[in-house]
N, C-alpha and C. Protein backbone atom coordinates (compact mmCIF):
# COMPACT_ATOMS: atom_id res chain seq x y z
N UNK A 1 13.71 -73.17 56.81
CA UNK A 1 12.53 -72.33 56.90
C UNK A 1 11.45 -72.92 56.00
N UNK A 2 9.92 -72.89 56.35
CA UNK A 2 8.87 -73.18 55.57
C UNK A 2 8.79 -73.04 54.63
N UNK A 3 8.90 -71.51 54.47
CA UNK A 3 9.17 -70.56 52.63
C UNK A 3 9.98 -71.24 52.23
N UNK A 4 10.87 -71.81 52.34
CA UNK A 4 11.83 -71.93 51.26
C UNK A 4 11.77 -73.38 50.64
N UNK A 5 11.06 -74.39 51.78
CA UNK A 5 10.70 -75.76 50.98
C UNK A 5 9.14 -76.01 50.76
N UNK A 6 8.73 -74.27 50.50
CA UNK A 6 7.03 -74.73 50.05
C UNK A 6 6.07 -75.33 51.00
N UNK A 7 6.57 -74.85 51.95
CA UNK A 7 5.35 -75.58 52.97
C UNK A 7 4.55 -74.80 53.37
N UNK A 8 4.86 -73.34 52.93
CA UNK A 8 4.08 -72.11 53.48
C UNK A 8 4.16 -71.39 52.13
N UNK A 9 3.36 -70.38 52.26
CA UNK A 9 3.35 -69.30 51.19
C UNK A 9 3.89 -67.93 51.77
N UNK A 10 3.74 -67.57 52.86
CA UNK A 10 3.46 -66.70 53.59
C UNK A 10 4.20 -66.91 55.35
N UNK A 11 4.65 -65.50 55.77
CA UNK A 11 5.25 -65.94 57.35
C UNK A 11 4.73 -64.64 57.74
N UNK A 12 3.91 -64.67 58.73
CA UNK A 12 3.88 -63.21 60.02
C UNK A 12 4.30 -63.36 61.05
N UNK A 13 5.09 -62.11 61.28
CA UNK A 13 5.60 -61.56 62.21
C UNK A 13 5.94 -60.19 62.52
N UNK A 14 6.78 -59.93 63.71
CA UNK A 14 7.31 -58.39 63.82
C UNK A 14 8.18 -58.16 62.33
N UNK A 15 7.67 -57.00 62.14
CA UNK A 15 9.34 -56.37 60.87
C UNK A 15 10.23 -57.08 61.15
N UNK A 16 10.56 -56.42 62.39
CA UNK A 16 12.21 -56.91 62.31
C UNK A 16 12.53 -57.99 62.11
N UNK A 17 12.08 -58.88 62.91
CA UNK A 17 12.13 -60.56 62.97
C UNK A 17 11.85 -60.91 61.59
N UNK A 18 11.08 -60.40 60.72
CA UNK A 18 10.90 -60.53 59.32
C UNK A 18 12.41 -60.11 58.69
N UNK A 19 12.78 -59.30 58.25
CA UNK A 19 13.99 -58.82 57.99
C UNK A 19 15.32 -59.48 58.27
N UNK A 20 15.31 -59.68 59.94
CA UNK A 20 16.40 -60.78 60.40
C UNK A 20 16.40 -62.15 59.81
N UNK A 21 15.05 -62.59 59.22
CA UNK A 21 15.04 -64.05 58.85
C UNK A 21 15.42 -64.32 57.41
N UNK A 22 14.75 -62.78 56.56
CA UNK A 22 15.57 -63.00 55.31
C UNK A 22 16.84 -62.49 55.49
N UNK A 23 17.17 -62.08 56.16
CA UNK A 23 18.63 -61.58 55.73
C UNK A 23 19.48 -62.77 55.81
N UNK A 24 18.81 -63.74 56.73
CA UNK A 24 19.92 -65.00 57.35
C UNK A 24 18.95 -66.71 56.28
N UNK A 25 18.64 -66.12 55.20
CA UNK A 25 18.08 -67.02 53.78
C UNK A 25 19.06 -66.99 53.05
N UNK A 26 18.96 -68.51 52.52
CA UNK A 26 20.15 -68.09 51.25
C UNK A 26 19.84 -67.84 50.57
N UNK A 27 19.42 -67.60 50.03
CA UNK A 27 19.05 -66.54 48.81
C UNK A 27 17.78 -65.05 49.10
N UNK A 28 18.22 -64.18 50.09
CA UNK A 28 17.24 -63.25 50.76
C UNK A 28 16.84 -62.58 49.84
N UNK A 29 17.21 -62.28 48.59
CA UNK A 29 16.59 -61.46 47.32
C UNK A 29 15.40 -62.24 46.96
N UNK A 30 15.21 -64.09 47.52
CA UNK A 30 13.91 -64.65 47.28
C UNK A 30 13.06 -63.96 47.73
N UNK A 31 12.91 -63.17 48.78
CA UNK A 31 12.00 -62.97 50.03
C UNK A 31 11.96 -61.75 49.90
N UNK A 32 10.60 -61.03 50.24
CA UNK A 32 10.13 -59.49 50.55
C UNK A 32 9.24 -59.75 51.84
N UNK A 33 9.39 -58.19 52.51
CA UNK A 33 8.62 -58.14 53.67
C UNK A 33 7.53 -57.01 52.85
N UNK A 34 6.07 -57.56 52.88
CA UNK A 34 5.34 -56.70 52.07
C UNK A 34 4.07 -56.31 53.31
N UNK A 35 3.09 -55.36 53.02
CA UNK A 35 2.10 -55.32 53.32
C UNK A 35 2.27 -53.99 54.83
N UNK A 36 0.84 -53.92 55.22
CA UNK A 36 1.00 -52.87 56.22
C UNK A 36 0.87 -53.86 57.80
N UNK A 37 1.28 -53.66 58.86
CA UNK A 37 1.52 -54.06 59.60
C UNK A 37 0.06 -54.85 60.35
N UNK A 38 0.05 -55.62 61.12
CA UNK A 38 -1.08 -56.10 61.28
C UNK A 38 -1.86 -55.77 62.31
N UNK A 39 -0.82 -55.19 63.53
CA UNK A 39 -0.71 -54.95 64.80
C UNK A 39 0.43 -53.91 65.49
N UNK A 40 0.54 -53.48 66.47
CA UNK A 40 1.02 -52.92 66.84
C UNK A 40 1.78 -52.91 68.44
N UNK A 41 2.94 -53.85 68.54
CA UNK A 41 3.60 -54.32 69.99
C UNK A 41 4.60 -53.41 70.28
N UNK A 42 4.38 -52.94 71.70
CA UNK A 42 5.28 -52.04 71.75
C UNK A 42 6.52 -53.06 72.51
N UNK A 43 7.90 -52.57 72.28
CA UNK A 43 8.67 -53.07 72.87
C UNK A 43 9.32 -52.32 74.09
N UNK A 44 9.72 -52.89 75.65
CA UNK A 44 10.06 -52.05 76.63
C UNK A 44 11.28 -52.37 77.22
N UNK A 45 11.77 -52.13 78.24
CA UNK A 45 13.28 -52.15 79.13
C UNK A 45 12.63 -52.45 80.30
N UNK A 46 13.46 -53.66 80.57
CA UNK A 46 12.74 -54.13 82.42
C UNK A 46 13.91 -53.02 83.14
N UNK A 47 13.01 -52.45 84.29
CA UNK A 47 13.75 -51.82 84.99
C UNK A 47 13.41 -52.21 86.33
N UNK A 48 14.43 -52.03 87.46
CA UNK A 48 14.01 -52.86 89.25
C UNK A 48 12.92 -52.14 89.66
N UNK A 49 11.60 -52.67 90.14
CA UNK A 49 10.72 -52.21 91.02
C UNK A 49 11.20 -51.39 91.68
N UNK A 50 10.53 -49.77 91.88
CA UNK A 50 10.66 -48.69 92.65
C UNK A 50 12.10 -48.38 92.38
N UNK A 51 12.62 -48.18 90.99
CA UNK A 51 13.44 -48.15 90.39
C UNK A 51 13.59 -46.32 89.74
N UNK A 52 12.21 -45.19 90.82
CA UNK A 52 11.81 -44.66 89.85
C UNK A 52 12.61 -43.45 89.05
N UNK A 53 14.01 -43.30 89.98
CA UNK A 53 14.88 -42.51 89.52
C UNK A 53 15.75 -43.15 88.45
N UNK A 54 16.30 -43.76 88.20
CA UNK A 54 16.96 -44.66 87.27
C UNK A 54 15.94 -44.55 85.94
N UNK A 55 14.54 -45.21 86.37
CA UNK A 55 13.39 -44.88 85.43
C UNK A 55 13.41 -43.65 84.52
N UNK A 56 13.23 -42.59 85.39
CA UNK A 56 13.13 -41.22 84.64
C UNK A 56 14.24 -40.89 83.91
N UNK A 57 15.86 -41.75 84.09
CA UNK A 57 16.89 -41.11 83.75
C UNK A 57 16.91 -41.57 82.31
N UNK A 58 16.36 -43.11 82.18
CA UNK A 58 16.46 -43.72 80.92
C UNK A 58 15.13 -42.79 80.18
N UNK A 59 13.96 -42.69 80.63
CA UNK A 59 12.95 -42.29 79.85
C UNK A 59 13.75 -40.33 79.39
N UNK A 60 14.42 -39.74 79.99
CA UNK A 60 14.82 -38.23 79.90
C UNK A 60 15.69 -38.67 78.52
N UNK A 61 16.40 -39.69 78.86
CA UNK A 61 17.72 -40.03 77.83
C UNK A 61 17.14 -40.15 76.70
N UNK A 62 16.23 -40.92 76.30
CA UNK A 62 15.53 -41.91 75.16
C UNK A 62 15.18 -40.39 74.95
N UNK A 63 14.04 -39.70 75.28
CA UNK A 63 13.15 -38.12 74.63
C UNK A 63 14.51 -37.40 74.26
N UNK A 64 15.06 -36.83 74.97
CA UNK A 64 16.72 -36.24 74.57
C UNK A 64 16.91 -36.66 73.11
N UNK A 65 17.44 -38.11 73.65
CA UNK A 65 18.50 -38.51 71.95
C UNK A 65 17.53 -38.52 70.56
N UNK A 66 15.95 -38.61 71.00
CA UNK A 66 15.05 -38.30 70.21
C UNK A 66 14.99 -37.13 69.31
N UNK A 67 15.02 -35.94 70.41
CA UNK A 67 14.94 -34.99 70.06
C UNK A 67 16.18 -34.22 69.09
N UNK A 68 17.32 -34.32 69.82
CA UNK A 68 18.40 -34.09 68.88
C UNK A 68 19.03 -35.18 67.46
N UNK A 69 17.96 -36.51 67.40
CA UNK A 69 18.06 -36.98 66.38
C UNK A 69 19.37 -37.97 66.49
N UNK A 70 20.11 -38.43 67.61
CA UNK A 70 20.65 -39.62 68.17
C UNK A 70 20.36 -40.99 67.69
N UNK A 71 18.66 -40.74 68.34
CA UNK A 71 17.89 -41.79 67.90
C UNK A 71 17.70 -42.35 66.52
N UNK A 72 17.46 -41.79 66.25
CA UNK A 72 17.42 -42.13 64.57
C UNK A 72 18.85 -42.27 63.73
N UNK A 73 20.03 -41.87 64.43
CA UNK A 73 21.27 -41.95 63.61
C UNK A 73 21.49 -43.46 64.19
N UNK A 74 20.98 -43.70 65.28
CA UNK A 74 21.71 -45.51 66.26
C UNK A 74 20.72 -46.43 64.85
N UNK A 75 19.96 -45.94 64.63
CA UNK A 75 18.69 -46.81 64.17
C UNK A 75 19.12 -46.67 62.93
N UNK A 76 19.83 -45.79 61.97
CA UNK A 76 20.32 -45.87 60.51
C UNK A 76 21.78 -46.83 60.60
N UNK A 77 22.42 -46.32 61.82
CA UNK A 77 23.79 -47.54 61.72
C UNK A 77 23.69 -48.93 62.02
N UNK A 78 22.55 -48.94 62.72
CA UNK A 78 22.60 -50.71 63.12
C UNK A 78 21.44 -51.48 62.45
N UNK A 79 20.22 -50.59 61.42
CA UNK A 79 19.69 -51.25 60.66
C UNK A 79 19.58 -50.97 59.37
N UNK A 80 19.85 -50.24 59.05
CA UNK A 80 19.91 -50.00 57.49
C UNK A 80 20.97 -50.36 56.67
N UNK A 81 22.19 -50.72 57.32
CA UNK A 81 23.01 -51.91 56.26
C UNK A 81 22.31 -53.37 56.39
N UNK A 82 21.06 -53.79 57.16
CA UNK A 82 20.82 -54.96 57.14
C UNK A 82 19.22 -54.57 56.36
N UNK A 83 19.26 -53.62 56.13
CA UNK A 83 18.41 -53.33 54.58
C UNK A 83 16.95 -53.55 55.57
N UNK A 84 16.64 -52.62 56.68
CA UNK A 84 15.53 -52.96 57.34
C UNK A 84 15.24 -51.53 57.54
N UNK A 85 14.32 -50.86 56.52
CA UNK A 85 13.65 -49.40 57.07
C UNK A 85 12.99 -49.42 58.09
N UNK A 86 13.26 -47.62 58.46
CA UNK A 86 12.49 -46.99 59.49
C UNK A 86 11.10 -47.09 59.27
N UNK A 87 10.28 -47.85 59.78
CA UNK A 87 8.73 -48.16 59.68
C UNK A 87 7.89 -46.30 60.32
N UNK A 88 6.85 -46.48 59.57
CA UNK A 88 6.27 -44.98 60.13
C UNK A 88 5.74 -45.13 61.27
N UNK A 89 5.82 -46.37 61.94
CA UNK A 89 4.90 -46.73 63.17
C UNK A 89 6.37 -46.57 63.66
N UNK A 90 7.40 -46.42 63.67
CA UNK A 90 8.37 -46.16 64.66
C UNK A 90 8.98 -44.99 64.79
N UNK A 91 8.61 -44.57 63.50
CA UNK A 91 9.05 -42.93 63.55
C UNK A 91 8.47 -42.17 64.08
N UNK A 92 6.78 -42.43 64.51
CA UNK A 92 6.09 -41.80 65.06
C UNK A 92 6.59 -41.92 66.16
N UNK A 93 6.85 -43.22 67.02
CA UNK A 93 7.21 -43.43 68.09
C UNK A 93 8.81 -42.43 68.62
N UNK A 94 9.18 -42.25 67.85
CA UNK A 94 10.36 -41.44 67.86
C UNK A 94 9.74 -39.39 68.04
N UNK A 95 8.93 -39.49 67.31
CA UNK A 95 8.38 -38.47 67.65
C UNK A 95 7.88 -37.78 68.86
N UNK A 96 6.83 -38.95 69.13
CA UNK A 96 5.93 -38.83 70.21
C UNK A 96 6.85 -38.87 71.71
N UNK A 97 7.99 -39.92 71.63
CA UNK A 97 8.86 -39.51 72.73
C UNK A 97 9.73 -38.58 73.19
N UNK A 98 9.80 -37.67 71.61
CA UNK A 98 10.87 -36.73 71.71
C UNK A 98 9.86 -35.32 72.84
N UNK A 99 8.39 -35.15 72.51
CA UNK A 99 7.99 -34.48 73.25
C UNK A 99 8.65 -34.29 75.22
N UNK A 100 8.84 -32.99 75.57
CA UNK A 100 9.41 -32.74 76.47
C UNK A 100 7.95 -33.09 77.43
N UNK A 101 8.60 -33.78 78.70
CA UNK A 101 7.30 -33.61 79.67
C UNK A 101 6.69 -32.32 80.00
């Protein structure tokens, strides 16, 4: 990596991809992910063209597990032993989907 033989000062990217890269540094206690985000990409699920029942079943599922807080327990077990917080730009997103249509 750049950071680590001084060729950079600095790396942007998504959180996560930030997080995944120190975690896989040898020495990741070198490295902090600092600052407020720069941008905002949403990430999606390809689903088959005119797909639109299947569609609604995943979008019902996702607001559901939202709502009863699913969501956020998948998101404490599979990232927070890799030491990567819940960003407020995703919690919102957790929010905003939990709304019922």
């Amino acid at each position: 990596m750049k950071l680590s033989t001084d060729r950079v000062d600095a790396f942007s990217t998504d959180d996560i991809l930030l997080f995944g890269l120190r975690g896989k540094a040898p020495n990741p206690s070198d490295y902090s992910v600092v600052g407020t985000p720069l941008s905002y990409d949403s990430y999606g699920l390809l689903v088959q063209k005119n797909s639109t029942v299947f569609l609604s079943l995943v979008n019902a599922t996702l607001s559901r597990m939202a709502r009863d807080g699913r969501l956020q327990k998948l998101y404490a077990k599979w990232f927070t032993p890799v030491d990567v917080p819940l960003s407020l730009v995703l919690e919102t997103v957790f929010k905003v989907i939990a709304i019922p249509e």
